[in-house]
ModelCIF file with pLDDT and N, C-alpha, C, O atoms, coordinates in Angstrom:
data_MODEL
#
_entry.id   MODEL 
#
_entity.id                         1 
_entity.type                       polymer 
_entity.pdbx_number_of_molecules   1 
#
_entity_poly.entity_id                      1 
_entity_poly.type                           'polypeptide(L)' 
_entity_poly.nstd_linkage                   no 
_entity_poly.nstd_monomer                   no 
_entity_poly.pdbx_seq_one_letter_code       
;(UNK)(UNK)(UNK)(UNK)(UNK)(UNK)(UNK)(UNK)(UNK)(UNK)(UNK)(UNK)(UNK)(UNK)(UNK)(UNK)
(UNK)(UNK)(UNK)(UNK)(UNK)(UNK)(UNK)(UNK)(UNK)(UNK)(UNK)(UNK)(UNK)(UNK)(UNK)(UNK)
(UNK)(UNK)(UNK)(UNK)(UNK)(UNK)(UNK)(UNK)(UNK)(UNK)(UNK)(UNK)(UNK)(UNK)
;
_entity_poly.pdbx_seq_one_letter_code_can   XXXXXXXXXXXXXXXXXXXXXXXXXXXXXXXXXXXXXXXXXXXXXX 
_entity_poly.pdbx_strand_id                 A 
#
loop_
_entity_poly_seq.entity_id 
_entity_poly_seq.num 
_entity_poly_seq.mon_id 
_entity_poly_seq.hetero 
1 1  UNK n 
1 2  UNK n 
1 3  UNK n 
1 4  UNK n 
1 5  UNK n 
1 6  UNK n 
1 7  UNK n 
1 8  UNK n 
1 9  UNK n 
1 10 UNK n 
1 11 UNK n 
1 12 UNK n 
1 13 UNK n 
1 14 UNK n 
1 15 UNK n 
1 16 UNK n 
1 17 UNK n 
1 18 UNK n 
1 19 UNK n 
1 20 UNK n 
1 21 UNK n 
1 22 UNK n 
1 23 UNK n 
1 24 UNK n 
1 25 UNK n 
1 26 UNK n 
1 27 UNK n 
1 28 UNK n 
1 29 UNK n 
1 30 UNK n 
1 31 UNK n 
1 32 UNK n 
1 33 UNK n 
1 34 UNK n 
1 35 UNK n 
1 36 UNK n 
1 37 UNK n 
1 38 UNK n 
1 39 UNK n 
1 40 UNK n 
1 41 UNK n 
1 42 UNK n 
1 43 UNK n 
1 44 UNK n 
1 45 UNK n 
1 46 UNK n 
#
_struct_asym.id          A 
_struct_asym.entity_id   1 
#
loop_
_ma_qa_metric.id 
_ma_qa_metric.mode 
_ma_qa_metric.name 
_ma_qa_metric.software_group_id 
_ma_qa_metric.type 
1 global pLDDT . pLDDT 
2 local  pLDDT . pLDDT 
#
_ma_qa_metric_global.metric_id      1 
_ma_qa_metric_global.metric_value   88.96 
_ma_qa_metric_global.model_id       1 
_ma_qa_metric_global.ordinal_id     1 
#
loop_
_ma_qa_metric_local.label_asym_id 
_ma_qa_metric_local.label_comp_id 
_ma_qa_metric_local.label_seq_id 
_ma_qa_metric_local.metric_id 
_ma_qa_metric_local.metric_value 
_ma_qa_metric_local.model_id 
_ma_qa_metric_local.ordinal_id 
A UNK 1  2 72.00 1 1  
A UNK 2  2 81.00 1 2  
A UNK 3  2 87.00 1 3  
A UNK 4  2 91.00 1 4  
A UNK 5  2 93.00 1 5  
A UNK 6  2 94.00 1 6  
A UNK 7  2 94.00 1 7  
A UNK 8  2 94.00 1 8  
A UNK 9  2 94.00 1 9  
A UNK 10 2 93.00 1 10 
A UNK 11 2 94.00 1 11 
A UNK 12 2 92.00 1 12 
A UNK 13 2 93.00 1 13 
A UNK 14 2 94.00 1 14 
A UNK 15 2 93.00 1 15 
A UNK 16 2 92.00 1 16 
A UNK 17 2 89.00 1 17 
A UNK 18 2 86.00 1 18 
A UNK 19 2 81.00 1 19 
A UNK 20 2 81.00 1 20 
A UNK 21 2 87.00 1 21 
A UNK 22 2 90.00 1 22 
A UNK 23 2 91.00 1 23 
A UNK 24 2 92.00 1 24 
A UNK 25 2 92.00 1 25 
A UNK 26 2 91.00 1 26 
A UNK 27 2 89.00 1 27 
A UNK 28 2 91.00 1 28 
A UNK 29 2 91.00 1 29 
A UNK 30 2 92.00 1 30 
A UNK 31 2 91.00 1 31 
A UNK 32 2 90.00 1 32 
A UNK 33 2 88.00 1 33 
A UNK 34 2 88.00 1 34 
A UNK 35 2 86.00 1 35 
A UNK 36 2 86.00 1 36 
A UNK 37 2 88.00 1 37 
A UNK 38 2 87.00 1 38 
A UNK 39 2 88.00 1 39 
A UNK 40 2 89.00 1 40 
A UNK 41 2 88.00 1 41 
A UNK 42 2 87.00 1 42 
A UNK 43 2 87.00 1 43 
A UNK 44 2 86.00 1 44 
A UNK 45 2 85.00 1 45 
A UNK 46 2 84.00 1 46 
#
loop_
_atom_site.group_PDB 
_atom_site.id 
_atom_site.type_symbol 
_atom_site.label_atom_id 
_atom_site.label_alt_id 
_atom_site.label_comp_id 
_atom_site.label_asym_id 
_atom_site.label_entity_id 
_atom_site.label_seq_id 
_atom_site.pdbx_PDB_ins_code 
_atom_site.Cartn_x 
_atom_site.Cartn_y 
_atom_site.Cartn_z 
_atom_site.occupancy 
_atom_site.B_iso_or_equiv 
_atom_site.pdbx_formal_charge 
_atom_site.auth_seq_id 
_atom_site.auth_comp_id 
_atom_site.auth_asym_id 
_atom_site.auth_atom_id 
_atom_site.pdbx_PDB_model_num 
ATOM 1   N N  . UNK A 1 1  ? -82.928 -205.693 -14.221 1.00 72.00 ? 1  UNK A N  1 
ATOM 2   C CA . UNK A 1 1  ? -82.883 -207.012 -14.829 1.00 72.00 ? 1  UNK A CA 1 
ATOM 3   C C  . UNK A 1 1  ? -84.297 -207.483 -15.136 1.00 72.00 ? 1  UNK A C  1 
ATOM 4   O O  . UNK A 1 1  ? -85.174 -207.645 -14.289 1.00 72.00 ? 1  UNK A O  1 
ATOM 5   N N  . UNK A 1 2  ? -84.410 -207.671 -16.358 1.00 81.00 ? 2  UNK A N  1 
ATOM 6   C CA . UNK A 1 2  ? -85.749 -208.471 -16.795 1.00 81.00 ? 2  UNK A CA 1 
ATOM 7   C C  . UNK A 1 2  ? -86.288 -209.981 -16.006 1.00 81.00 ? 2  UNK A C  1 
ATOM 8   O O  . UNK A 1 2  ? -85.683 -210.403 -15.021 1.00 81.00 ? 2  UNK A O  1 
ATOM 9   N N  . UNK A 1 3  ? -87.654 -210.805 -16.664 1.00 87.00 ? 3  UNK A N  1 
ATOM 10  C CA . UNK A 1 3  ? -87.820 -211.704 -15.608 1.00 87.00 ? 3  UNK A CA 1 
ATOM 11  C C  . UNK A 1 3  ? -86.909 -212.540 -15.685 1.00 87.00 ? 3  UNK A C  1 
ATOM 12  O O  . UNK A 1 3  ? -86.249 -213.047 -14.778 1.00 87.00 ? 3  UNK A O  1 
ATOM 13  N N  . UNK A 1 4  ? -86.841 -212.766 -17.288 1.00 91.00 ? 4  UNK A N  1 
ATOM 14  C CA . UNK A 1 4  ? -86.112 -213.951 -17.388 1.00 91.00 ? 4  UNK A CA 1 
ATOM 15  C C  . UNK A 1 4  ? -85.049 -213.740 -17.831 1.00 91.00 ? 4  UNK A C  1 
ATOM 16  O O  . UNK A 1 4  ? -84.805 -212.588 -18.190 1.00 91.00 ? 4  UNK A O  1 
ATOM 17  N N  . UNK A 1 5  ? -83.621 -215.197 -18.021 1.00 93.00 ? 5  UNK A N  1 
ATOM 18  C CA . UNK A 1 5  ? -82.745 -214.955 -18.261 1.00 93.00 ? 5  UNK A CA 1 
ATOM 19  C C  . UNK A 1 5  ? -82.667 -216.484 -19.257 1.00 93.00 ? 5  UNK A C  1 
ATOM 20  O O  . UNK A 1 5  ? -82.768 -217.591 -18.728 1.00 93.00 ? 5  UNK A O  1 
ATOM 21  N N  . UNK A 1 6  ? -82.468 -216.283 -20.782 1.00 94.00 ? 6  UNK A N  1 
ATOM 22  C CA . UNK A 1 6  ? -82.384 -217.769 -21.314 1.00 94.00 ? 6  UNK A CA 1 
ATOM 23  C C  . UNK A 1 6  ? -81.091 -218.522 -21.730 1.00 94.00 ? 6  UNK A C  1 
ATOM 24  O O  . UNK A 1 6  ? -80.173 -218.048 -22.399 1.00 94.00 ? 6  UNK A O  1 
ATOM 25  N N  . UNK A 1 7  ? -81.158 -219.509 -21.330 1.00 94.00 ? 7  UNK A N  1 
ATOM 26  C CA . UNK A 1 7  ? -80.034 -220.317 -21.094 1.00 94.00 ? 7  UNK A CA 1 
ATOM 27  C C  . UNK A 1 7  ? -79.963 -221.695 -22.586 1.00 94.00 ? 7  UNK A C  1 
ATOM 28  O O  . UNK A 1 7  ? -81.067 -222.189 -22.814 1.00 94.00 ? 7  UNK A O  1 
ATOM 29  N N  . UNK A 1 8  ? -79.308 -221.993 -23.083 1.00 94.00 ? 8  UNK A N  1 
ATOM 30  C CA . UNK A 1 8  ? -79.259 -223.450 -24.262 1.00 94.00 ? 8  UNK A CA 1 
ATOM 31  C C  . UNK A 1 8  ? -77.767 -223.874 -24.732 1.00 94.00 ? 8  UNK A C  1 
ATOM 32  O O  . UNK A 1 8  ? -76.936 -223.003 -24.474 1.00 94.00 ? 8  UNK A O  1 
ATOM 33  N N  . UNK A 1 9  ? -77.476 -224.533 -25.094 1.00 94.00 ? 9  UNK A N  1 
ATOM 34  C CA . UNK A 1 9  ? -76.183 -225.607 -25.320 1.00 94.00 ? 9  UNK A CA 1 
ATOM 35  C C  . UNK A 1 9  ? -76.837 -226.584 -26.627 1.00 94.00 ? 9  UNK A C  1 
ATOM 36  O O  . UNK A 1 9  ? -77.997 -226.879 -26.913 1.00 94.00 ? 9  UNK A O  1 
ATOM 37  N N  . UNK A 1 10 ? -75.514 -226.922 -27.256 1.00 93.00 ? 10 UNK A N  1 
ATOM 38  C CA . UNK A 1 10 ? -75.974 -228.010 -27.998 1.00 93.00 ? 10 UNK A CA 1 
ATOM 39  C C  . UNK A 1 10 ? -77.298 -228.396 -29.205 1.00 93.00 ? 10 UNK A C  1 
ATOM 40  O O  . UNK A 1 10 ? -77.786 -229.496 -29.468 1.00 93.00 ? 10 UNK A O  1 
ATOM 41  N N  . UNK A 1 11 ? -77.573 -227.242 -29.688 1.00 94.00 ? 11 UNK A N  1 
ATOM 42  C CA . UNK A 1 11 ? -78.594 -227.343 -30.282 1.00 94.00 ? 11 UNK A CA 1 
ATOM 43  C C  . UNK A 1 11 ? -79.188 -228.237 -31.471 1.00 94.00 ? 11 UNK A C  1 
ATOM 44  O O  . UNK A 1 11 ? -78.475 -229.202 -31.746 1.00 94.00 ? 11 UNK A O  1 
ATOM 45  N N  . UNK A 1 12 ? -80.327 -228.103 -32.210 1.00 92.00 ? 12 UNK A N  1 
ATOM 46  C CA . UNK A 1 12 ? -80.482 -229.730 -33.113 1.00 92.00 ? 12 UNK A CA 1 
ATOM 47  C C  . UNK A 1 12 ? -80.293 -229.736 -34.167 1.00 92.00 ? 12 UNK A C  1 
ATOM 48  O O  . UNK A 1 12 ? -80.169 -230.650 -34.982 1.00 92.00 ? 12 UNK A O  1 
ATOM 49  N N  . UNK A 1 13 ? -80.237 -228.180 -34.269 1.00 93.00 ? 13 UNK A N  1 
ATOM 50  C CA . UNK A 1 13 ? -79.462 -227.575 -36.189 1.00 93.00 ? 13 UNK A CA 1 
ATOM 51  C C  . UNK A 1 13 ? -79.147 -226.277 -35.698 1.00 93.00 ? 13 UNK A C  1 
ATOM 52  O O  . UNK A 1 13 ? -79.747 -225.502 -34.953 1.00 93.00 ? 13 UNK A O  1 
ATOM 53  N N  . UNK A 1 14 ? -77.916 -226.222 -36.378 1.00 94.00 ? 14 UNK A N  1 
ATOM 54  C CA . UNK A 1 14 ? -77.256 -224.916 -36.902 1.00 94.00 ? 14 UNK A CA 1 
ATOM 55  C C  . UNK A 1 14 ? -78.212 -224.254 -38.531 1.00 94.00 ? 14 UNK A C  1 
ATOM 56  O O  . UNK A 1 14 ? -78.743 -224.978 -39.373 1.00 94.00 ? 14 UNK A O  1 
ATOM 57  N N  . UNK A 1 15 ? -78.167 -222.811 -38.538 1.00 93.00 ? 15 UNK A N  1 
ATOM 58  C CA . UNK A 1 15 ? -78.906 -222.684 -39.957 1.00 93.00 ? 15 UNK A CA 1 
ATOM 59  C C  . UNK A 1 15 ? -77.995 -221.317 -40.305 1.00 93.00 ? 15 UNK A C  1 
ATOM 60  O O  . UNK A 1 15 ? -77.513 -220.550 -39.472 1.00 93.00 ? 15 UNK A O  1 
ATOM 61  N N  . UNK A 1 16 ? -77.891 -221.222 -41.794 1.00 92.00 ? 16 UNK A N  1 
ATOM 62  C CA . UNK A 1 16 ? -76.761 -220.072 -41.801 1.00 92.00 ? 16 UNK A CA 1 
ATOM 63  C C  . UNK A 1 16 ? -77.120 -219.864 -43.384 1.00 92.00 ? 16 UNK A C  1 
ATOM 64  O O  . UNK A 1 16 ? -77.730 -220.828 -43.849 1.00 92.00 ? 16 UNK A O  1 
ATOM 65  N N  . UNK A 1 17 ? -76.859 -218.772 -44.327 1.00 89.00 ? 17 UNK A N  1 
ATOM 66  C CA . UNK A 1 17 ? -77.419 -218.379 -45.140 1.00 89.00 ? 17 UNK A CA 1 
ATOM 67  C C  . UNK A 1 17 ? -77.787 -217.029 -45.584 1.00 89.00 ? 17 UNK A C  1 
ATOM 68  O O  . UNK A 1 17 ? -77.654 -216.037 -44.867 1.00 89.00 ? 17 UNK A O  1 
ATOM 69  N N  . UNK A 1 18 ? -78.198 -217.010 -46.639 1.00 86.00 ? 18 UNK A N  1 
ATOM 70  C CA . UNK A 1 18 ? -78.265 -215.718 -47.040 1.00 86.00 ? 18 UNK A CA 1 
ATOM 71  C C  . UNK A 1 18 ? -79.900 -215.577 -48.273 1.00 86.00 ? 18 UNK A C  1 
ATOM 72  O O  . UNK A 1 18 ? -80.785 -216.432 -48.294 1.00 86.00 ? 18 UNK A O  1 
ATOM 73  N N  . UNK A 1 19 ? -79.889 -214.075 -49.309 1.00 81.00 ? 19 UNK A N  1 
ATOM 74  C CA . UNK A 1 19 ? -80.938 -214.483 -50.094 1.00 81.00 ? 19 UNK A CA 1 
ATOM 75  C C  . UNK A 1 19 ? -80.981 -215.403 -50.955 1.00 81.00 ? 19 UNK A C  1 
ATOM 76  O O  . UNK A 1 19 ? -81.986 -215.317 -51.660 1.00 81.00 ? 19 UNK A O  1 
ATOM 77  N N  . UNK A 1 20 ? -80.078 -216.546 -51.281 1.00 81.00 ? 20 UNK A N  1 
ATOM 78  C CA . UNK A 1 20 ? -79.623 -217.301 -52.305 1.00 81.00 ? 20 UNK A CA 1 
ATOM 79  C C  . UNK A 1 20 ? -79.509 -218.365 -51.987 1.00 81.00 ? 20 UNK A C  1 
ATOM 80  O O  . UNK A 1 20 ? -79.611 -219.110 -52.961 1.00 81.00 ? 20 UNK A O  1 
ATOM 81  N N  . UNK A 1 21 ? -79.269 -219.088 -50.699 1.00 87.00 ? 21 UNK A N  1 
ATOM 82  C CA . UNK A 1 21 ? -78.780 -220.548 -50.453 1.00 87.00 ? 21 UNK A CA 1 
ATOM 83  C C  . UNK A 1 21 ? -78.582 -220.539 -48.665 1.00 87.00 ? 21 UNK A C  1 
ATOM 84  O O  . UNK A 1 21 ? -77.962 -219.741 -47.962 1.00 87.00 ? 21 UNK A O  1 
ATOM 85  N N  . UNK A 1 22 ? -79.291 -221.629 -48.331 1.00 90.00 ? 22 UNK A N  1 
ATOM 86  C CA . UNK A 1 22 ? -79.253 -221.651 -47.025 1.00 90.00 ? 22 UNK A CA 1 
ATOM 87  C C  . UNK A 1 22 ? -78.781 -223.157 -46.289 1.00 90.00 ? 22 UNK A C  1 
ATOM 88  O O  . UNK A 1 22 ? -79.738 -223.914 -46.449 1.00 90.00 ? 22 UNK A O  1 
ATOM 89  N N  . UNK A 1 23 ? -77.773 -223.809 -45.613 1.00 91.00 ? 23 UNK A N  1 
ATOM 90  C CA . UNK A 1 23 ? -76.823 -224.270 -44.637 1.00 91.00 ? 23 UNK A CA 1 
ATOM 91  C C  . UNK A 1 23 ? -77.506 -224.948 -43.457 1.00 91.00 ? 23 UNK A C  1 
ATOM 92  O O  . UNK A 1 23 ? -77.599 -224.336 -42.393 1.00 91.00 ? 23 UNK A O  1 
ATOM 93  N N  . UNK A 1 24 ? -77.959 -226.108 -43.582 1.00 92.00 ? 24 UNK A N  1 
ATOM 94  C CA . UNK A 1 24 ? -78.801 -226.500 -42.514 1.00 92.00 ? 24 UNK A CA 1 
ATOM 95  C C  . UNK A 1 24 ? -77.282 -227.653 -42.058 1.00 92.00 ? 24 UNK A C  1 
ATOM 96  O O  . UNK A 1 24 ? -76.873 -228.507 -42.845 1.00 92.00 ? 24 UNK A O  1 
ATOM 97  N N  . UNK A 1 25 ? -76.604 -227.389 -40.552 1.00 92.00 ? 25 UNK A N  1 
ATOM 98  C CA . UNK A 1 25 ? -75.810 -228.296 -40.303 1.00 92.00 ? 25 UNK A CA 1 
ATOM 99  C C  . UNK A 1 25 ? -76.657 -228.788 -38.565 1.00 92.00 ? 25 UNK A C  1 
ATOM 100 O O  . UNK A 1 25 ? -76.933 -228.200 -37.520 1.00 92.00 ? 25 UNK A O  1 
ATOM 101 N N  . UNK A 1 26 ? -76.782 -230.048 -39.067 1.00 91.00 ? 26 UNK A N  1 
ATOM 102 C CA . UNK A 1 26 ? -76.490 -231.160 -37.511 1.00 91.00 ? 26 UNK A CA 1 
ATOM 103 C C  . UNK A 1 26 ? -75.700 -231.930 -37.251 1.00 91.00 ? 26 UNK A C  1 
ATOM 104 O O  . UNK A 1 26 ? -74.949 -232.343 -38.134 1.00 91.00 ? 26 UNK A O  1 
ATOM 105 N N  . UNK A 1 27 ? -75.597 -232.434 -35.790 1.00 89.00 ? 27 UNK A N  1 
ATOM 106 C CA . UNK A 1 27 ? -74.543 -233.114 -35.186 1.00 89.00 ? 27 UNK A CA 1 
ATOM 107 C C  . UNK A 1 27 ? -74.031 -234.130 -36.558 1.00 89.00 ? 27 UNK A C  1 
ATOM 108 O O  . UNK A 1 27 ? -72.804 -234.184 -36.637 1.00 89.00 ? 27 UNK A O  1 
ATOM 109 N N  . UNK A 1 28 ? -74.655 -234.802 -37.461 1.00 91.00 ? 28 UNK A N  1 
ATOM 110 C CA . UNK A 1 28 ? -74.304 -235.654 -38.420 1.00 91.00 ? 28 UNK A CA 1 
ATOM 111 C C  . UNK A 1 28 ? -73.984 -235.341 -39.975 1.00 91.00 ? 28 UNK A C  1 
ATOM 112 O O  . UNK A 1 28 ? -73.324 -235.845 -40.884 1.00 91.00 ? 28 UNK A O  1 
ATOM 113 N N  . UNK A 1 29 ? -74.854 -234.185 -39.757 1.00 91.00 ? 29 UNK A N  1 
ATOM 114 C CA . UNK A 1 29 ? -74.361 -233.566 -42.124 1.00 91.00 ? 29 UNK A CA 1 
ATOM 115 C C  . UNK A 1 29 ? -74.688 -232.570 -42.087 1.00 91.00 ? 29 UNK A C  1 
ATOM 116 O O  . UNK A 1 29 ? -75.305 -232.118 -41.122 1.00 91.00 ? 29 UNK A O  1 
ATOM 117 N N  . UNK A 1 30 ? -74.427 -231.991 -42.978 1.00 92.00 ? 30 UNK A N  1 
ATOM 118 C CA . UNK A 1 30 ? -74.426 -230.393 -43.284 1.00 92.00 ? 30 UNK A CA 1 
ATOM 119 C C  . UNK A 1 30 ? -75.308 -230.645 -44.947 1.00 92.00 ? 30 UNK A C  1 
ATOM 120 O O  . UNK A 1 30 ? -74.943 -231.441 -45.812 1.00 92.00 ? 30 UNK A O  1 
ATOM 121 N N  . UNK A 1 31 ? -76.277 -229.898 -45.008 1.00 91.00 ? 31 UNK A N  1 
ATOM 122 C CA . UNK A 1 31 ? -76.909 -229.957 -46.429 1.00 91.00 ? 31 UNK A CA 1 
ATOM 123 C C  . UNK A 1 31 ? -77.329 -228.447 -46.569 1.00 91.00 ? 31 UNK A C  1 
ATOM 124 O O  . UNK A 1 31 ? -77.911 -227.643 -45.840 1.00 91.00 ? 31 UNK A O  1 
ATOM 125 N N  . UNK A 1 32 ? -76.490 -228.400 -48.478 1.00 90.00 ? 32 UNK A N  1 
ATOM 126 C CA . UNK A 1 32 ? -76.940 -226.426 -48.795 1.00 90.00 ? 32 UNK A CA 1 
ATOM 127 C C  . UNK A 1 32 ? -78.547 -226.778 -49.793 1.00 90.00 ? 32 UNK A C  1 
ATOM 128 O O  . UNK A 1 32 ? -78.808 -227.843 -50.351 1.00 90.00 ? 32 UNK A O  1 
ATOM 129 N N  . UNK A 1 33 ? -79.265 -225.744 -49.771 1.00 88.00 ? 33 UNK A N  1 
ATOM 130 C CA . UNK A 1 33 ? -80.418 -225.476 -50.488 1.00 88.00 ? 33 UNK A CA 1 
ATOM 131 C C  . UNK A 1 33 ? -80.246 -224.115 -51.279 1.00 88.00 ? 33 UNK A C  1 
ATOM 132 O O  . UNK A 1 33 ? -79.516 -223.150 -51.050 1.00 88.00 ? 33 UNK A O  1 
ATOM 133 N N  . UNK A 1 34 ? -81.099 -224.343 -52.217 1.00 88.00 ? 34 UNK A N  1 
ATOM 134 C CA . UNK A 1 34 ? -80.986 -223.380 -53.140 1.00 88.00 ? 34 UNK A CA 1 
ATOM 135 C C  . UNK A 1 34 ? -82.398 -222.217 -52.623 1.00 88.00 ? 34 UNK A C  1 
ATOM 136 O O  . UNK A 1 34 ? -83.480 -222.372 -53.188 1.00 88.00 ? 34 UNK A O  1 
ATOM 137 N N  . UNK A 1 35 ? -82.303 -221.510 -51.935 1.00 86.00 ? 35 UNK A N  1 
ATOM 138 C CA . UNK A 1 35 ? -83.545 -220.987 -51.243 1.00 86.00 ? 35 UNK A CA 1 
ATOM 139 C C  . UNK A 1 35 ? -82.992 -220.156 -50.279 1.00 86.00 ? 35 UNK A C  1 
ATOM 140 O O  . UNK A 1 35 ? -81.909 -220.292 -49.709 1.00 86.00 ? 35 UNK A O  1 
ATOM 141 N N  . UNK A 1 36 ? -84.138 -218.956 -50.095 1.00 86.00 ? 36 UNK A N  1 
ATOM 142 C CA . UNK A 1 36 ? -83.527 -217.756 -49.048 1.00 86.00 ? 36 UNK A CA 1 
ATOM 143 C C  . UNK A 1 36 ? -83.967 -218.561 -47.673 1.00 86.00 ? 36 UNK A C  1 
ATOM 144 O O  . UNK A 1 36 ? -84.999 -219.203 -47.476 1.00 86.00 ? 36 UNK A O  1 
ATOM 145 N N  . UNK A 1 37 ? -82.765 -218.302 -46.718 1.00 88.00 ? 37 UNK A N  1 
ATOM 146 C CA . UNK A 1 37 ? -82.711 -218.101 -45.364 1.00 88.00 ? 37 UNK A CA 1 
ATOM 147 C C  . UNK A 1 37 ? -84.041 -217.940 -45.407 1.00 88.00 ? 37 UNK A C  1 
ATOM 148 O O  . UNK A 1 37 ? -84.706 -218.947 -45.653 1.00 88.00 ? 37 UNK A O  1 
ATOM 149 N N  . UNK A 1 38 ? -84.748 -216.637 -45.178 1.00 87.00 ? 38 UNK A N  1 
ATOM 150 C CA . UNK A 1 38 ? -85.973 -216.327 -44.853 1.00 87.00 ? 38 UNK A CA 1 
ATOM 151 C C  . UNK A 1 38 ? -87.666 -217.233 -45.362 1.00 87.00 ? 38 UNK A C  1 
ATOM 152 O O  . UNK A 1 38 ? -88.711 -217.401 -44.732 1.00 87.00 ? 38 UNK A O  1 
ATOM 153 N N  . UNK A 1 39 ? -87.263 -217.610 -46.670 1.00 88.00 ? 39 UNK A N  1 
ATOM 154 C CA . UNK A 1 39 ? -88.470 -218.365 -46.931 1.00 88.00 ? 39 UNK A CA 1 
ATOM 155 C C  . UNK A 1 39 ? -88.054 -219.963 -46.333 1.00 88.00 ? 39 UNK A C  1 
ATOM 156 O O  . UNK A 1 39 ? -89.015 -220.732 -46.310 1.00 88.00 ? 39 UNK A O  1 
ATOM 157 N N  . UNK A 1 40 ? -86.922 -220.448 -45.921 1.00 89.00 ? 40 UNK A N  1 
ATOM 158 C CA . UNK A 1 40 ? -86.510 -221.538 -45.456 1.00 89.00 ? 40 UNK A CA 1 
ATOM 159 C C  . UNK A 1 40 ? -87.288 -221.324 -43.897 1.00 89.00 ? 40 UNK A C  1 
ATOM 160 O O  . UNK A 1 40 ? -88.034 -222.218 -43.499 1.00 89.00 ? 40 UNK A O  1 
ATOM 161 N N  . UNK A 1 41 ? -87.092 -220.262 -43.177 1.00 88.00 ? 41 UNK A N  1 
ATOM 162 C CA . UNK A 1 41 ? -87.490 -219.964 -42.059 1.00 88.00 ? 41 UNK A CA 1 
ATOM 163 C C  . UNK A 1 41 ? -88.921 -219.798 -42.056 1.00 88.00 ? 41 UNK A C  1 
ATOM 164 O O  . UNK A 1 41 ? -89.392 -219.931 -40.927 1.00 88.00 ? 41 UNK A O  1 
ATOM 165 N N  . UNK A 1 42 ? -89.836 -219.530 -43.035 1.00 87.00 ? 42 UNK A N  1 
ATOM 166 C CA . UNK A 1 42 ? -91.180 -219.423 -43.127 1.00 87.00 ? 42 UNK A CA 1 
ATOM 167 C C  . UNK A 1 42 ? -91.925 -220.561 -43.338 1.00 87.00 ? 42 UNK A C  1 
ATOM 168 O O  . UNK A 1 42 ? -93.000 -220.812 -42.793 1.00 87.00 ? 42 UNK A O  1 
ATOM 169 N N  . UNK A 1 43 ? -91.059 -221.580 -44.522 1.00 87.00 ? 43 UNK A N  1 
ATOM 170 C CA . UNK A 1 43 ? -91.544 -222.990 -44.000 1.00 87.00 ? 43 UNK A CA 1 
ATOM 171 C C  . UNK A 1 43 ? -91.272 -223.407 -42.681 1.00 87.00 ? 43 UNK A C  1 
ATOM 172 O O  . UNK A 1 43 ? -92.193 -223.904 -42.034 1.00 87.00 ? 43 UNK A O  1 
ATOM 173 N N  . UNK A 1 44 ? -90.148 -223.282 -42.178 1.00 86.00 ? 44 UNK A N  1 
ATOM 174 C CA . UNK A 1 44 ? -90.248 -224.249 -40.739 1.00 86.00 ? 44 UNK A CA 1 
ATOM 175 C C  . UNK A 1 44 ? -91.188 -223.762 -39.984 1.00 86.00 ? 44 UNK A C  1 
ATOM 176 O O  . UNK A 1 44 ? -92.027 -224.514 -39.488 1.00 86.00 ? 44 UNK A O  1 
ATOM 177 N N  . UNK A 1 45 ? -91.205 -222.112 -39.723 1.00 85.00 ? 45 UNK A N  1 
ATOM 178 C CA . UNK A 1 45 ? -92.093 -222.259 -38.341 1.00 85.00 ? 45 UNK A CA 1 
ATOM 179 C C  . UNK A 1 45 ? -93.784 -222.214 -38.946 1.00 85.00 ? 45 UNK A C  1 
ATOM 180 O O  . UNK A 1 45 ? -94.743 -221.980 -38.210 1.00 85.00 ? 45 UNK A O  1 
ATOM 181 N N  . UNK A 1 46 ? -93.885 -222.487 -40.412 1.00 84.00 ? 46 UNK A N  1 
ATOM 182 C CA . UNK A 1 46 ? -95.346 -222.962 -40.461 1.00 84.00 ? 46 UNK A CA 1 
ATOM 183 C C  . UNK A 1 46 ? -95.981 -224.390 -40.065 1.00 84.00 ? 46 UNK A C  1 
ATOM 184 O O  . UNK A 1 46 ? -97.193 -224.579 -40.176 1.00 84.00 ? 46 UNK A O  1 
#
């Protein structure tokens, strides 16, 4: 068994998508973009 073990619930967005259009849903709305998953993911964690 490794050190750790990670545990989460409830998270603050769902994200779902493909090369064409990407699905940002939270507890309150769901909004589609015209943009890959991946460059959606390259803005956020910049």
């Amino acid at each position: 068994l490794a050190r750790y073990s990670f545990i989460g619930a409830d998270p603050e967005f769902v994200l779902g998508g493909n090369y064409h259009q990407v699905t940002v849903a939270t507890k309150n709305n769901v909004e589609k973009f015209s943009t890959s998953l991946l460059d959606y993911l390259r803005g956020h964690f910049a």
